[in-house]
Structure formats: C-alpha cells, structure tokens
C-alpha atoms as a PDB file:
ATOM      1  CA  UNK A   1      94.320 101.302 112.151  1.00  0.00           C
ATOM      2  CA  UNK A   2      94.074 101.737 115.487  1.00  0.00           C
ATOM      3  CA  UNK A   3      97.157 102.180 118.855  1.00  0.00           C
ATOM      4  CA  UNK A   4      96.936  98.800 119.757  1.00  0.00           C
ATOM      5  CA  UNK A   5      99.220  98.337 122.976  1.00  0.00           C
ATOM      6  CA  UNK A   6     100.988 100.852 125.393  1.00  0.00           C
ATOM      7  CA  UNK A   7     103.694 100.785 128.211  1.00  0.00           C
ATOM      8  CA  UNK A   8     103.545 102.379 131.164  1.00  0.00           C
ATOM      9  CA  UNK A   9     102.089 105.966 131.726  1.00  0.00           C
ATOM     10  CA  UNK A  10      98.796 104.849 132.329  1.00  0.00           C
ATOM     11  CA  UNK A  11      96.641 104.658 135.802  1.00  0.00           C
ATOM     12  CA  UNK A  12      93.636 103.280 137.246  1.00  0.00           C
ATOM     13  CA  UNK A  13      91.054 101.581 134.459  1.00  0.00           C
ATOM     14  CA  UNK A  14      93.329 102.693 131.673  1.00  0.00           C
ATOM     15  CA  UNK A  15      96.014 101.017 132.871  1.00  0.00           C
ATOM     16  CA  UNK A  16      93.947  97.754 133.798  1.00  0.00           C
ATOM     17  CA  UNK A  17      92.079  98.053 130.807  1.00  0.00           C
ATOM     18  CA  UNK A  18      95.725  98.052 128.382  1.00  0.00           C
ATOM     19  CA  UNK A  19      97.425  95.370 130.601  1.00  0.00           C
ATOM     20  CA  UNK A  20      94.735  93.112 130.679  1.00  0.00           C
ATOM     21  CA  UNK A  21      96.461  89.912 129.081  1.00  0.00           C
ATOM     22  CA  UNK A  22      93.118  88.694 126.840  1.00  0.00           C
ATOM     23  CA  UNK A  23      92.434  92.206 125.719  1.00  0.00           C
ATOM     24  CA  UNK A  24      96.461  92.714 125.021  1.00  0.00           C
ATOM     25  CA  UNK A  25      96.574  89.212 122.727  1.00  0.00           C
ATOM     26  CA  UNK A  26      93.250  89.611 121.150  1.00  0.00           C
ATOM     27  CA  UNK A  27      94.258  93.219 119.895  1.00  0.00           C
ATOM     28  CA  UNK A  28      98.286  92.446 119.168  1.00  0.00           C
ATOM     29  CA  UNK A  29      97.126  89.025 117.059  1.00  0.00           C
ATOM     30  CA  UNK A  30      93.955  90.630 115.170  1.00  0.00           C
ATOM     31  CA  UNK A  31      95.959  90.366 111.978  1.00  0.00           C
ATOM     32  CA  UNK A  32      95.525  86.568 112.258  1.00  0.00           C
ATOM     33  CA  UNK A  33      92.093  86.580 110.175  1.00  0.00           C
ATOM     34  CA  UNK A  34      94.313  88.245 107.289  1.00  0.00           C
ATOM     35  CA  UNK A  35      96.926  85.763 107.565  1.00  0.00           C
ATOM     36  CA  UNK A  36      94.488  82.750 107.672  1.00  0.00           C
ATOM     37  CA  UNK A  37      92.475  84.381 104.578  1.00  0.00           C
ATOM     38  CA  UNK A  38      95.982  84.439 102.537  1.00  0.00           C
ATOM     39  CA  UNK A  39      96.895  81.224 103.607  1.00  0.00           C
ATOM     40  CA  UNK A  40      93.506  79.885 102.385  1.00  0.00           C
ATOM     41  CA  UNK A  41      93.958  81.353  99.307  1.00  0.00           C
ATOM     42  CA  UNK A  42      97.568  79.668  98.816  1.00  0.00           C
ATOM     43  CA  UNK A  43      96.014  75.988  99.751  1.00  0.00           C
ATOM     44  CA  UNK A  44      93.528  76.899  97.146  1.00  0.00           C
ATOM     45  CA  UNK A  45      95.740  77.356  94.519  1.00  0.00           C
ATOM     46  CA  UNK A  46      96.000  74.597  91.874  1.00  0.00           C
ATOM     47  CA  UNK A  47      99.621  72.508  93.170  1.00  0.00           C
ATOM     48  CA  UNK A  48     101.279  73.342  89.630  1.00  0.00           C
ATOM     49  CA  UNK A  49     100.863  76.930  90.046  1.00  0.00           C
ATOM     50  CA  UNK A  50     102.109  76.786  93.602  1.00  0.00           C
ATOM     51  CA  UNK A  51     105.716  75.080  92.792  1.00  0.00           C
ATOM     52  CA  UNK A  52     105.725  77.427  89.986  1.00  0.00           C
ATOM     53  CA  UNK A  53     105.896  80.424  92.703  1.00  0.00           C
ATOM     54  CA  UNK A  54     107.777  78.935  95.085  1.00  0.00           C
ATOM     55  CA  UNK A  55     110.419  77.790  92.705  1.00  0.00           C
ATOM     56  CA  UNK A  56     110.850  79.617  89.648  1.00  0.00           C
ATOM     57  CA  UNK A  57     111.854  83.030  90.866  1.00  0.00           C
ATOM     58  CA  UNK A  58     113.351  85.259  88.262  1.00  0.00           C
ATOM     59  CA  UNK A  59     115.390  88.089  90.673  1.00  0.00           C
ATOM     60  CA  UNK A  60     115.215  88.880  94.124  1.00  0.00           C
ATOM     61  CA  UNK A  61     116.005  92.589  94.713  1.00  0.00           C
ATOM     62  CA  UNK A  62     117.130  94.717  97.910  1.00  0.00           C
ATOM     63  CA  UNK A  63     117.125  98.622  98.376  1.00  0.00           C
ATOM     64  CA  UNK A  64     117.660 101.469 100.580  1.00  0.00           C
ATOM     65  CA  UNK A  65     114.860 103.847 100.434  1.00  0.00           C
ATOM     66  CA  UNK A  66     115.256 107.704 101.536  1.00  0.00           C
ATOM     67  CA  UNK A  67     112.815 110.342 101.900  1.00  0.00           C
ATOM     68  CA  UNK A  68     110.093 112.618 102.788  1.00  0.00           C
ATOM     69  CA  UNK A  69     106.896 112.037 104.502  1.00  0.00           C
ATOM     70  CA  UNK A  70     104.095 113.663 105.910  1.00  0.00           C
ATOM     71  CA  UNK A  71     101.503 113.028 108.562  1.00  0.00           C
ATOM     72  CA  UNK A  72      98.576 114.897 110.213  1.00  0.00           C
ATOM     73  CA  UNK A  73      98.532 115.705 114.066  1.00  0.00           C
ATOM     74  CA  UNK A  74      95.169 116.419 116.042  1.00  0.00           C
ATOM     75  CA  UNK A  75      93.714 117.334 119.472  1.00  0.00           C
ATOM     76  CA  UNK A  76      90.659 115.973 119.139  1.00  0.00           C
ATOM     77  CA  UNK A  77      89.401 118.003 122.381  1.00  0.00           C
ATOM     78  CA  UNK A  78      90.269 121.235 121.012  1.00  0.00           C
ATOM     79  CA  UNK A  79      88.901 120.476 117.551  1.00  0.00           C
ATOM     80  CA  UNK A  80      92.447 121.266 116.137  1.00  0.00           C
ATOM     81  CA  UNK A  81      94.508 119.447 114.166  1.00  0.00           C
ATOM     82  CA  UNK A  82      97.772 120.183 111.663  1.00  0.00           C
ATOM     83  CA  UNK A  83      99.853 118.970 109.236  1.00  0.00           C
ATOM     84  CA  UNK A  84     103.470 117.203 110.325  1.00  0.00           C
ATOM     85  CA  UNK A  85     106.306 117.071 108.078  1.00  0.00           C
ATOM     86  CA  UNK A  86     108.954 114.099 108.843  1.00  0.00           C
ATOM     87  CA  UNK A  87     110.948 111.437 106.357  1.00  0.00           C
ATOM     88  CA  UNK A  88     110.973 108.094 105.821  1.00  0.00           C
ATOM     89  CA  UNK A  89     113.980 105.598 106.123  1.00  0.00           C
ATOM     90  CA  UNK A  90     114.031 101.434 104.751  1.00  0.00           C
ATOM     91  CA  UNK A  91     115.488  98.654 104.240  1.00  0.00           C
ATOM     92  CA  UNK A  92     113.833  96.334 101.906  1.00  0.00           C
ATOM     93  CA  UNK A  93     115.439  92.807 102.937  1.00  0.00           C
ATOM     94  CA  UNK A  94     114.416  90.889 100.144  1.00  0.00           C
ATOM     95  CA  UNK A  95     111.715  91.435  97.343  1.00  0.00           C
ATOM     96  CA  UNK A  96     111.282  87.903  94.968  1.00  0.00           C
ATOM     97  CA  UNK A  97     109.664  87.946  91.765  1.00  0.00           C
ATOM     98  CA  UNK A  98     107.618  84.770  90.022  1.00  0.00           C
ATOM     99  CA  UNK A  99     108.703  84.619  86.455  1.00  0.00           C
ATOM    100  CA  UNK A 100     105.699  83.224  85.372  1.00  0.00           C
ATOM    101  CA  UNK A 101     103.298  85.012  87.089  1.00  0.00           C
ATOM    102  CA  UNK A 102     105.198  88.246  87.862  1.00  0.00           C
ATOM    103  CA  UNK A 103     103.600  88.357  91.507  1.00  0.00           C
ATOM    104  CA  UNK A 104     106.022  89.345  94.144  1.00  0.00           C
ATOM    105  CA  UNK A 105     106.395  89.178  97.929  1.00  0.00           C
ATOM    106  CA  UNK A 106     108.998  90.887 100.104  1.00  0.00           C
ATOM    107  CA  UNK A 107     109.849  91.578 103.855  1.00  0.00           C
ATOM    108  CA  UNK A 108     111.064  95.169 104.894  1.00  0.00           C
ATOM    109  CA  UNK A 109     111.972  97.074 107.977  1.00  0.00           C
ATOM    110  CA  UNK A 110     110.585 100.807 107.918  1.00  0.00           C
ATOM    111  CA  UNK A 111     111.609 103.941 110.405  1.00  0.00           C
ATOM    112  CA  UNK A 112     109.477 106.746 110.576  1.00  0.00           C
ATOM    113  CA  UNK A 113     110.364 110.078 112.366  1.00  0.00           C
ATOM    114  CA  UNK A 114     108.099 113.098 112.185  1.00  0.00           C
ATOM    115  CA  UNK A 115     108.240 116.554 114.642  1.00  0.00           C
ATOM    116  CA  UNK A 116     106.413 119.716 114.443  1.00  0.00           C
ATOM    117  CA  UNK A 117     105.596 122.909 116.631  1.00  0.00           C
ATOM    118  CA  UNK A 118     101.719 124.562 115.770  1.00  0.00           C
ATOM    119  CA  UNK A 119      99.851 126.920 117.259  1.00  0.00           C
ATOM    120  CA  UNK A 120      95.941 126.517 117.436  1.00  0.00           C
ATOM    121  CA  UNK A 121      93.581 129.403 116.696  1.00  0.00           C
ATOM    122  CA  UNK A 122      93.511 130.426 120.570  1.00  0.00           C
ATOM    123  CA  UNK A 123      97.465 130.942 120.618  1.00  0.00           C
ATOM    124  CA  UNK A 124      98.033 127.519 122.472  1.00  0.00           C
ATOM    125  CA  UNK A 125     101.516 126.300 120.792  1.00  0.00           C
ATOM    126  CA  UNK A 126     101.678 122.220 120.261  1.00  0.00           C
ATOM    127  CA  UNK A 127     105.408 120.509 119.367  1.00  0.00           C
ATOM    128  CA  UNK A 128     104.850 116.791 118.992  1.00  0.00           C
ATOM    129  CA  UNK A 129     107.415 113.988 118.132  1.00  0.00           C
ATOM    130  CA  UNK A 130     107.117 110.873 117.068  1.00  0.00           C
ATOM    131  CA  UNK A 131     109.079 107.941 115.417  1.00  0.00           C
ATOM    132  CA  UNK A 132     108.326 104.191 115.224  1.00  0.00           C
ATOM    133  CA  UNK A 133     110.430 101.421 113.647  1.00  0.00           C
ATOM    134  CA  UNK A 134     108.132  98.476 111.290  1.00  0.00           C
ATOM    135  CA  UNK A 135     108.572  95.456 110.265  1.00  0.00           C
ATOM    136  CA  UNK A 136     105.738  94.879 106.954  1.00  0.00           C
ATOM    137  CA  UNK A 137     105.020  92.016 104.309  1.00  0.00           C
ATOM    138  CA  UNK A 138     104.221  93.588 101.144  1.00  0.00           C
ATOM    139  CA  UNK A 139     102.950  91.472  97.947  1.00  0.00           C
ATOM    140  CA  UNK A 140     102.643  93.097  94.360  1.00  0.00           C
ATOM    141  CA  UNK A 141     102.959  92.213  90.488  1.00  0.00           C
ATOM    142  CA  UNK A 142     106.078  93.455  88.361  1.00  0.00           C
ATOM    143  CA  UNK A 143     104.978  95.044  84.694  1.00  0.00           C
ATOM    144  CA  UNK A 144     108.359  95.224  82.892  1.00  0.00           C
ATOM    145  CA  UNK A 145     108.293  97.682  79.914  1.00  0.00           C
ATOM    146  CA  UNK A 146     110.979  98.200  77.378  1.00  0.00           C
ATOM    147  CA  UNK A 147     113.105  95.139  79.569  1.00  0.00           C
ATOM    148  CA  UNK A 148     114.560  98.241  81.434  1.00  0.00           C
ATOM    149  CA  UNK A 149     111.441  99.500  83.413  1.00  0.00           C
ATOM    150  CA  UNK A 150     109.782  98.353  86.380  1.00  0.00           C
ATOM    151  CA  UNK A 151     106.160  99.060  87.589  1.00  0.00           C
ATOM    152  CA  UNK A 152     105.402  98.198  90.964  1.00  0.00           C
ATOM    153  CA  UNK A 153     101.699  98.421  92.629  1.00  0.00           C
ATOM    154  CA  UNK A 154     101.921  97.149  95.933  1.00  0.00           C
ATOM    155  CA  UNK A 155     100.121  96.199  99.488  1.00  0.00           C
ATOM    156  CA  UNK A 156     101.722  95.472 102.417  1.00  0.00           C
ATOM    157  CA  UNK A 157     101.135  95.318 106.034  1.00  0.00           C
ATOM    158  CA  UNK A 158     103.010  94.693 109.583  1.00  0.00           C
ATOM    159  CA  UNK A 159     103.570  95.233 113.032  1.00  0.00           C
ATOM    160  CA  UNK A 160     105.706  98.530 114.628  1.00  0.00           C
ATOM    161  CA  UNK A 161     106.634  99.903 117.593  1.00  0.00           C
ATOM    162  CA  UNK A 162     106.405 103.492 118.591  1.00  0.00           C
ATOM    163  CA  UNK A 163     107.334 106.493 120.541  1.00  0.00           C
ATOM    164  CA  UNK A 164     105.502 109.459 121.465  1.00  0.00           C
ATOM    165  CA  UNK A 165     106.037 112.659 123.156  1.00  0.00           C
ATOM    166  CA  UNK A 166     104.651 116.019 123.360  1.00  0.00           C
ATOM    167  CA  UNK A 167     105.081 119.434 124.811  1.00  0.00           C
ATOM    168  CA  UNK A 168     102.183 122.303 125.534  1.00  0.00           C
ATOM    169  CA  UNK A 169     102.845 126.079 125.599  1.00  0.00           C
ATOM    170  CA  UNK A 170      99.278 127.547 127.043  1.00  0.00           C
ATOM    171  CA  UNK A 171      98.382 131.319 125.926  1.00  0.00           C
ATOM    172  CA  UNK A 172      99.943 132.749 129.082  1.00  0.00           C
ATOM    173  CA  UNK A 173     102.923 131.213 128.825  1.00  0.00           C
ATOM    174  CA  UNK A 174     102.636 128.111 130.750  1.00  0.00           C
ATOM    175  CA  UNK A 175     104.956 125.084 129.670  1.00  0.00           C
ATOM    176  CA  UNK A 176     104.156 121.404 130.281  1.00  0.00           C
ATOM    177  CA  UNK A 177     106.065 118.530 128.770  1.00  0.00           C
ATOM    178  CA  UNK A 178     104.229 115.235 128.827  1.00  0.00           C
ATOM    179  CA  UNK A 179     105.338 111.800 129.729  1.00  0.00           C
ATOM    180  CA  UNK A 180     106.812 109.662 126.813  1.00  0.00           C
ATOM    181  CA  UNK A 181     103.876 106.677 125.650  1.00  0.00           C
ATOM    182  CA  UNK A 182     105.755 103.446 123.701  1.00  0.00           C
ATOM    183  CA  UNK A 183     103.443 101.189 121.621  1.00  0.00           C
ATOM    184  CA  UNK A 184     102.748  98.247 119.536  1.00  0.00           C
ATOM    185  CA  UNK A 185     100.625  98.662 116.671  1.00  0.00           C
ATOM    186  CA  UNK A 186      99.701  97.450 112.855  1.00  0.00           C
ATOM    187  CA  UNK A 187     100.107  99.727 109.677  1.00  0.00           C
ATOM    188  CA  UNK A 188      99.122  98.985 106.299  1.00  0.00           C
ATOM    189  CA  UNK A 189     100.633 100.077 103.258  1.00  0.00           C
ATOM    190  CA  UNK A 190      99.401 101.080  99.682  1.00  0.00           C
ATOM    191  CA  UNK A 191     101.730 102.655  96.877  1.00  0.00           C
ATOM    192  CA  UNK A 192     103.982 101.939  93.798  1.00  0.00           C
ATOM    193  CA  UNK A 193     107.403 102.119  93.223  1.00  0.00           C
ATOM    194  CA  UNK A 194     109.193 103.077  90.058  1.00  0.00           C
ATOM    195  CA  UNK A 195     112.298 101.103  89.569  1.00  0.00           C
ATOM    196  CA  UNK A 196     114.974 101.825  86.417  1.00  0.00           C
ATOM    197  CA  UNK A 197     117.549  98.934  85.324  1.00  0.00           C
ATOM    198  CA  UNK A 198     121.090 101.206  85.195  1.00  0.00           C
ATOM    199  CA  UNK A 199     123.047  98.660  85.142  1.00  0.00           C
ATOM    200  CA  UNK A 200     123.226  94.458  85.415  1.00  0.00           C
ATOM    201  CA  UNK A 201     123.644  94.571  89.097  1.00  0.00           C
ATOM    202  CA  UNK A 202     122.600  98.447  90.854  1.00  0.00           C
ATOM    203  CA  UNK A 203     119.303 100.007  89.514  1.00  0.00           C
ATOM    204  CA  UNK A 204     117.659 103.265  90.754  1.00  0.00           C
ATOM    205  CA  UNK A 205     114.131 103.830  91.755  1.00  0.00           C
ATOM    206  CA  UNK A 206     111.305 106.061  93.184  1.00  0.00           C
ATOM    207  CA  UNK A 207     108.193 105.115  95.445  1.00  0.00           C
ATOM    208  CA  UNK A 208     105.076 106.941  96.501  1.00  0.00           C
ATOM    209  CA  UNK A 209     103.696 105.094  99.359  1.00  0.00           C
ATOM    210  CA  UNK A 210     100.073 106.195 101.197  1.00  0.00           C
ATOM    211  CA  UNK A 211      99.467 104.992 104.993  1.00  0.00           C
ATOM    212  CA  UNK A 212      96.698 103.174 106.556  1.00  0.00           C
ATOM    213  CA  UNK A 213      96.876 103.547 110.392  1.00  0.00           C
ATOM    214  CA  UNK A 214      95.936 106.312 113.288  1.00  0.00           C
ATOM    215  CA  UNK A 215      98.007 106.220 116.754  1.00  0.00           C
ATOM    216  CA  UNK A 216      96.094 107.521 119.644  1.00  0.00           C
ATOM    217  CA  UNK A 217      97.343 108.864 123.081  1.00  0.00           C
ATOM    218  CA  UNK A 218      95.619 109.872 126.027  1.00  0.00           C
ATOM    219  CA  UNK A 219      96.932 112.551 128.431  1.00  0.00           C
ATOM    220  CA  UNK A 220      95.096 114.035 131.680  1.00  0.00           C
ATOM    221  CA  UNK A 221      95.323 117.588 130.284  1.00  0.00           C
ATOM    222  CA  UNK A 222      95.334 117.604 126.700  1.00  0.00           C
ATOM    223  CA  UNK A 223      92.794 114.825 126.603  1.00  0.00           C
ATOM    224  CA  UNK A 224      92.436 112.509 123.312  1.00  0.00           C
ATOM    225  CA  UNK A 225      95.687 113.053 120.918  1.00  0.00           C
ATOM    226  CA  UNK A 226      96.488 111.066 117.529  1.00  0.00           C
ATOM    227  CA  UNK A 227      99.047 110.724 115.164  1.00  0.00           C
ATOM    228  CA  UNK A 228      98.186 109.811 111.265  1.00  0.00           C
ATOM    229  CA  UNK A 229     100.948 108.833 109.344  1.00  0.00           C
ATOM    230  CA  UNK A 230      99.567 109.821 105.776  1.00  0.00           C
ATOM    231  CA  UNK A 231     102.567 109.496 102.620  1.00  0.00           C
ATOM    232  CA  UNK A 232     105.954 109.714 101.552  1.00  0.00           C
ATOM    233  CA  UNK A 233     107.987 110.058  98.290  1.00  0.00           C
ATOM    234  CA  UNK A 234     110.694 107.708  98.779  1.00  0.00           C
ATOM    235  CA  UNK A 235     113.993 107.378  96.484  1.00  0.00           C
ATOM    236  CA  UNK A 236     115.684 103.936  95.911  1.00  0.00           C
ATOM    237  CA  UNK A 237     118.767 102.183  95.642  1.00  0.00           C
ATOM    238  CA  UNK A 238     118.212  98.953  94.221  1.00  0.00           C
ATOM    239  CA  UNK A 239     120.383  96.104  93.959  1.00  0.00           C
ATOM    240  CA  UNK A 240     119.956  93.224  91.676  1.00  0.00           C
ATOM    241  CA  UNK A 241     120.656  89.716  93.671  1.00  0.00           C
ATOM    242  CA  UNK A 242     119.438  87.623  90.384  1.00  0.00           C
ATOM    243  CA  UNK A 243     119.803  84.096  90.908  1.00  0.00           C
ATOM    244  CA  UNK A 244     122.792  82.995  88.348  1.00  0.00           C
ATOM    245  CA  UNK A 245     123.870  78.981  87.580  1.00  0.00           C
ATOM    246  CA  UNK A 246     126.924  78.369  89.217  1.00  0.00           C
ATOM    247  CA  UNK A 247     128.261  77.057  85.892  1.00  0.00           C
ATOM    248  CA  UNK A 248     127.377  80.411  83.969  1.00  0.00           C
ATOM    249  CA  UNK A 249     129.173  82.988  86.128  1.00  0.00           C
ATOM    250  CA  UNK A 250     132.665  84.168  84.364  1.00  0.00           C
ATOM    251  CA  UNK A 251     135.491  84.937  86.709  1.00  0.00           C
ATOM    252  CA  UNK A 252     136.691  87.835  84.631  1.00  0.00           C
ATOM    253  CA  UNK A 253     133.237  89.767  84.234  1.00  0.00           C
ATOM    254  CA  UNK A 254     132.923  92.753  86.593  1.00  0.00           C
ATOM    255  CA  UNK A 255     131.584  91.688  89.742  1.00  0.00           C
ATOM    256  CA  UNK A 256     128.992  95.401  89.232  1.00  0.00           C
ATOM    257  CA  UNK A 257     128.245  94.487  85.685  1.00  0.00           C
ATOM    258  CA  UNK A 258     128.411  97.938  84.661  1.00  0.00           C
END
C-alpha cells in the first residue's frame, strides 16, 4: 500500500499535485470499496445469523502487545536497499467473540518505531527514522483447544499517520540532514496470535503479525526513498472482560479470579 498524503516539504507540481483537494479525498477514502464490499456482505447475511453476532458474544478481550519488528529501507536511485530493525507497541481496545460462530472483530491502536544507519556498496552511510501511530479493524475466527488455548488467524486493516526523517553521510564526508515528511496512509495486516487462558480474568499470549504497505518519500538529492514495514513477533497481555449476569457475580470471589 501506497504513501497516500503528505504535509508540507513539497514545491512546485509536487506540492500542487499532493494538495489538490479531489486527488487528497479520492486517495485518503479509497478504502471505501472495502468497506461497502463488507457491508454488502453483512446485509446479505440471513437476519437470524446477524442478531446471533451482534448479540450473543461470548468474551470480549483487551491486551497490551510488546515487541520486535522489522522493516526494509531502500533508495531506489541508488539500487540499494537494507534491512531496519525497530519494535512494535499496541493497544488492542476491544476484541468480541460470536459464540456461535466463533468470528471475531476488534479495534486497535498500533505504534511503530524503526531507525537504522547503513552504508551502501560505494561507502555512502544512510540513518533513517521512522515511526507512525494506526488505528486498524481486524476480523478473525477463535479455534479453542483443550478450553485453555486460543488460535487466532486474523486480517485487519486501517488508517496511520507517519513521520519520516533521514540523514546522508556522502563518501567524502559530506553530511546532509533532510527535512522531516508527515503522512496519512492505509496498512493492512495479516498474522495470528497465540493466546493461553492463565487464569479466569489475565491470560498471556504471542502474535506474529506480517505487513501490507510501502511509504514513499521524495527528496531533491537522494531522489525516490521508501519505507516497508515487513513483521513483528509481538508478546501479549490479555485481559478477560467476559460478559457476567449481574445476578451470578459473588461478592466474595477474587475480583482476578486466580
């Protein structure tokens, strides 16, 4: 997926071209045909099946994720590009499960950070940085083995915004730091997370997660630079926010469940 969106930084055309209003909303709302295609599918669904999802939900769960990621750099007019080492931070607000069906949905805010400093084959030392913050949609089915285990595959997708820098050391010495470029852009998200009951209420987890998107800047003397987010290995902290009858909750059970 493509940079969709920048601020400032830019002249002449470029400029023109990015802050052109019709060519700004047709690229920020281009997810729209993916929203109308899942809301077609949801009118299609027989009305039965539909109340089913909307009201029989079985747990909703919420986790901090923490962890490693890895991305590749490139400068496409030097034919060089490198791999980029940076972690992953989120915050998954809410994930409901269907307790018929076992599908799930949930809403998450993502940070990404990622830094490096590589030389190219002439000597020519590169030290980009980049981090954007996400907001994503993800939907998935739950397969529950041994009623402790949880297996998760997963899409997702959303919007983020981004920040990019980069600095240039030239063979003979010379320095140049480049002006920051902000962003708007889509990602998409493939993976499956691992998740482990410990306990009624606070279960552990892991998640490999693969990335579907490619951030491009322009600068005068580098020329054409991108940034491909690519994976992570993510470890979670799960908590358990299962929907209980008022009537069946005992005041003098641990509030942890442990």
């Amino acid at each position: 997926m493509d940079q969709v969106l920048f601020f400032g930084n830019y002249e002449g055309k470029e400029f023109r071209r990015m802050m052109n209003p019709f060519n700004t909303s047709r690229q920020l709302f281009r997810f729209v045909p993916t929203l109308c295609a899942a809301i077609l599918i949801w009118i299609l669904l027989p009305s039965h099946l539909r109340a089913e999802y909307v009201i029989e939900t079985e747990s909703t769960l919420s986790w901090l994720a923490l962890g490693a990621s890895s991305a590749k750099f490139s400068v496409e007019d030097q034919n060089f590009s490198t791999n980029v080492q940076g972690r992953q931070q989120e915050l998954a607000i809410w994930q409901d499960r269907n307790s018929h069906s076992h599908l799930f949905s949930g809403l998450h805010l993502q940070r990404l950070e990622y830094s490096a400093s590589a030389v190219d084959a002439s000597g020519n030392r590169y030290q980009p940085e980049y981090q954007s913050l996400n907001l994503f949609y993800s939907l998935g089915i739950d397969w529950e083995f041994a009623n402790f285990l949880h297996l998760q595959p997963f899409l997702a997708y959303g919007l983020g915004i981004g920040n990019f820098q980069i600095s240039h050391t030239a063979t003979d010495g010379t320095q140049r730091s480049f002006p920051e470029k902000e962003g708007i852009t889509d990602i998409g998200i493939y993976g499956v997370n691992l998740i482990l009951e410990v306990s009624g209420k606070l279960w552990l987890g892991v998640a490999q997660n693969y990335f579907v998107e490619s951030r491009t800047f322009k600068y005068e003397y580098l020329g054409k630079t991108s940034l491909e987010p690519q994976n992570s290995t993510t470890f979670l902290i799960v908590w358990n926010w299962e929907r209980v009858p008022l009537e069946a909750i005992d005041p003098r059970a641990s509030f942890f469940d442990f």
